[in-house]
Protein backbone atom coordinates (compact mmCIF):
# COMPACT_ATOMS: atom_id res chain seq x y z
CA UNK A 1 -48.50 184.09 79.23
CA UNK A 2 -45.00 182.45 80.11
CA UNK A 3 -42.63 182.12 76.98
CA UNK A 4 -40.11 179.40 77.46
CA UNK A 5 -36.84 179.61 75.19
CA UNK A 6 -34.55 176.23 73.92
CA UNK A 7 -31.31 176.13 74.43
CA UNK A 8 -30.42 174.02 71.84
CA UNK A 9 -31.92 173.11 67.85
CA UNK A 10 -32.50 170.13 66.90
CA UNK A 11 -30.32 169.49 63.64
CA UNK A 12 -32.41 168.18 60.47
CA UNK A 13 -32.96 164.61 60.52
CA UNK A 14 -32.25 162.32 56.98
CA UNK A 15 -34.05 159.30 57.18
CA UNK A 16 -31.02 157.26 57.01
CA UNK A 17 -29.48 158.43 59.40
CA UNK A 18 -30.59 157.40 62.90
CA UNK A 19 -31.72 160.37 65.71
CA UNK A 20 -29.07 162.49 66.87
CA UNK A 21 -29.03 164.45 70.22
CA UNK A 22 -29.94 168.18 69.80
CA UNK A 23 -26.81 170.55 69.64
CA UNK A 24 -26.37 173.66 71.96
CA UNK A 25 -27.32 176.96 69.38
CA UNK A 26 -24.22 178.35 70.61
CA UNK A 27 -22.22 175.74 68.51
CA UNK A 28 -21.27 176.76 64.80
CA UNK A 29 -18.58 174.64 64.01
CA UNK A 30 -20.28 172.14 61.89
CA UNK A 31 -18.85 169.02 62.24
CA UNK A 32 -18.13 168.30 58.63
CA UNK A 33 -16.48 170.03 56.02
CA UNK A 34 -19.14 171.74 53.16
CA UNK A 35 -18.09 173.12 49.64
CA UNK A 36 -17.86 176.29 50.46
CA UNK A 37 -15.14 175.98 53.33
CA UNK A 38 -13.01 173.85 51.34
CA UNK A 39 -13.65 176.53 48.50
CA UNK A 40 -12.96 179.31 50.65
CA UNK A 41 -9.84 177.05 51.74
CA UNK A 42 -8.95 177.55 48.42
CA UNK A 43 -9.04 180.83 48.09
CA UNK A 44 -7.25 181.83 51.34
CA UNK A 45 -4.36 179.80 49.45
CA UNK A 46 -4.28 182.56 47.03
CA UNK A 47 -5.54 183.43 43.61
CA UNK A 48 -3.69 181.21 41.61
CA UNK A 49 -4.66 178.16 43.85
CA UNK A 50 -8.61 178.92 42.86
CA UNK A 51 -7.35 180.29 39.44
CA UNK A 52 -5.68 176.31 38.61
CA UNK A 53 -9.19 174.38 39.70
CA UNK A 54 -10.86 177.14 37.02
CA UNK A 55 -8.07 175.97 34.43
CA UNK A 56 -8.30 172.48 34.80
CA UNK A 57 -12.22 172.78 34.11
CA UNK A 58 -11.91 175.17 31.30
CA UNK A 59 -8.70 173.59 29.37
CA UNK A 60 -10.15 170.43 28.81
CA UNK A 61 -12.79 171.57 26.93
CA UNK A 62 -14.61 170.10 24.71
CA UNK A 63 -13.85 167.21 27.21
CA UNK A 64 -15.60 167.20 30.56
CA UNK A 65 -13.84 167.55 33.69
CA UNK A 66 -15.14 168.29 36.79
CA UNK A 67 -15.58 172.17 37.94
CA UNK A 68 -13.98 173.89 40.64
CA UNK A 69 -17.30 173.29 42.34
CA UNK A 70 -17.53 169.92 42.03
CA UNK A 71 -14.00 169.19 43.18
CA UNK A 72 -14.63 171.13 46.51
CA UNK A 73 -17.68 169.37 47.12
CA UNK A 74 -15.49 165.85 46.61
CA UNK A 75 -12.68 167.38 48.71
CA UNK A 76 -14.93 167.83 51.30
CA UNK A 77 -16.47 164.16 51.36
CA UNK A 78 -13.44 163.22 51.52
CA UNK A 79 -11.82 164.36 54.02
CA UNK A 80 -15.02 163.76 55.68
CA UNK A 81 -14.64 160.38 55.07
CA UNK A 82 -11.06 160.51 56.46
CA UNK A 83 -12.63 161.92 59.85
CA UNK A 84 -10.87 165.11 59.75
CA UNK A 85 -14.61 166.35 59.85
CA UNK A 86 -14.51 165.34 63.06
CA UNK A 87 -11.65 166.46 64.80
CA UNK A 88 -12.07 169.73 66.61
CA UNK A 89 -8.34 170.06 67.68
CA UNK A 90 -7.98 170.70 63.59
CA UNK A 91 -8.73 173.67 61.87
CA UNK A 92 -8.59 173.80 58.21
CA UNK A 93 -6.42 176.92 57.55
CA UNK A 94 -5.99 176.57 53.18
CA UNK A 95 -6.05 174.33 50.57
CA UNK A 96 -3.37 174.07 48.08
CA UNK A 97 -3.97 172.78 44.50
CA UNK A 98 -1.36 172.57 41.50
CA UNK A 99 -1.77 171.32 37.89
CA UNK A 100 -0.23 168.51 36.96
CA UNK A 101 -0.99 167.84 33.34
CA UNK A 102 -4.65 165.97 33.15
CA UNK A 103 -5.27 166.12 36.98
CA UNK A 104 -4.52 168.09 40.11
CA UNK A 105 -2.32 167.69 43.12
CA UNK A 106 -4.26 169.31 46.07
CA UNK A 107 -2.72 169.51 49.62
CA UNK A 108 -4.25 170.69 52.57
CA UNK A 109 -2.99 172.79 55.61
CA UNK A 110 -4.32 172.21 59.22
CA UNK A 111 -3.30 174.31 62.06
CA UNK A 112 -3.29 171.61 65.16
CA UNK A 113 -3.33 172.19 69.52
CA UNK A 114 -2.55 175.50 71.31
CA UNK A 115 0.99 175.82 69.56
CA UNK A 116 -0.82 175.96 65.94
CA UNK A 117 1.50 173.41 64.51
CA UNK A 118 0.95 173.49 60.40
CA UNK A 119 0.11 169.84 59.52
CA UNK A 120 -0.42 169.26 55.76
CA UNK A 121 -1.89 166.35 54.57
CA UNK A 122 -0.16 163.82 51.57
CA UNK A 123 -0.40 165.18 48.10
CA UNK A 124 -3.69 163.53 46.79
CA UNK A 125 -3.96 163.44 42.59
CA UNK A 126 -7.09 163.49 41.00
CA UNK A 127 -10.22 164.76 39.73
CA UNK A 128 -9.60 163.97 35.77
């Protein structure tokens, strides 16, 4: 019996979305952001960074504001949405966030080409 291996996996298909070719197995980079690399973003920032989105949750209380969780997950459909998803000469190197009394400013940090230029991105308020 002859065993024949693929060279590539076919990604899960949504039914809105129409049939996309198969990707090589070889190829991790996903190419859109998720929650958790915009959390761990976060938390290569430094403590404090991941220690403000826990704050601005928990101060607000008994009001509701959204959790650290839920503001990564928006981050990252955002900048989705931007197309920096997309763009494989960018890597996503930390994610800055700072109160600023009901909301927060967040800023992101992209290294960019061969040189590693730091790009960061405009200061984007939100997330009340």
């Amino acid at each position: 019996m002859r065993m024949t291996f693929s060279m590539f996996v076919t990604p899960a298909r949504d039914s809105r979305t129409p049939r996309s070719l198969p990707r090589p197995i070889w190829d991790t980079r996903d190419v859109a952001y998720t929650r958790s690399q915009i959390r761990e973003a976060v938390e290569r920032a430094g403590d404090e960074h991941w220690q403000a989105l826990i704050r601005h949750h928990e101060d607000a209380y008994p009001e509701s504001r959204p959790t650290p969780g839920d503001v990564c997950r928006a981050e990252a459909e955002r900048l989705n949405q931007l197309g920096l998803g997309d763009a494989e000469e960018l890597s996503l190197v930390e994610t800055r966030v700072e109160r600023a009394d009901s909301t927060v400013r967040i800023v992101h940090v992209f290294e960019y080409g061969e040189h590693a230029a730091r790009l960061l991105t405009e200061p984007f308020e939100g997330y009340d």
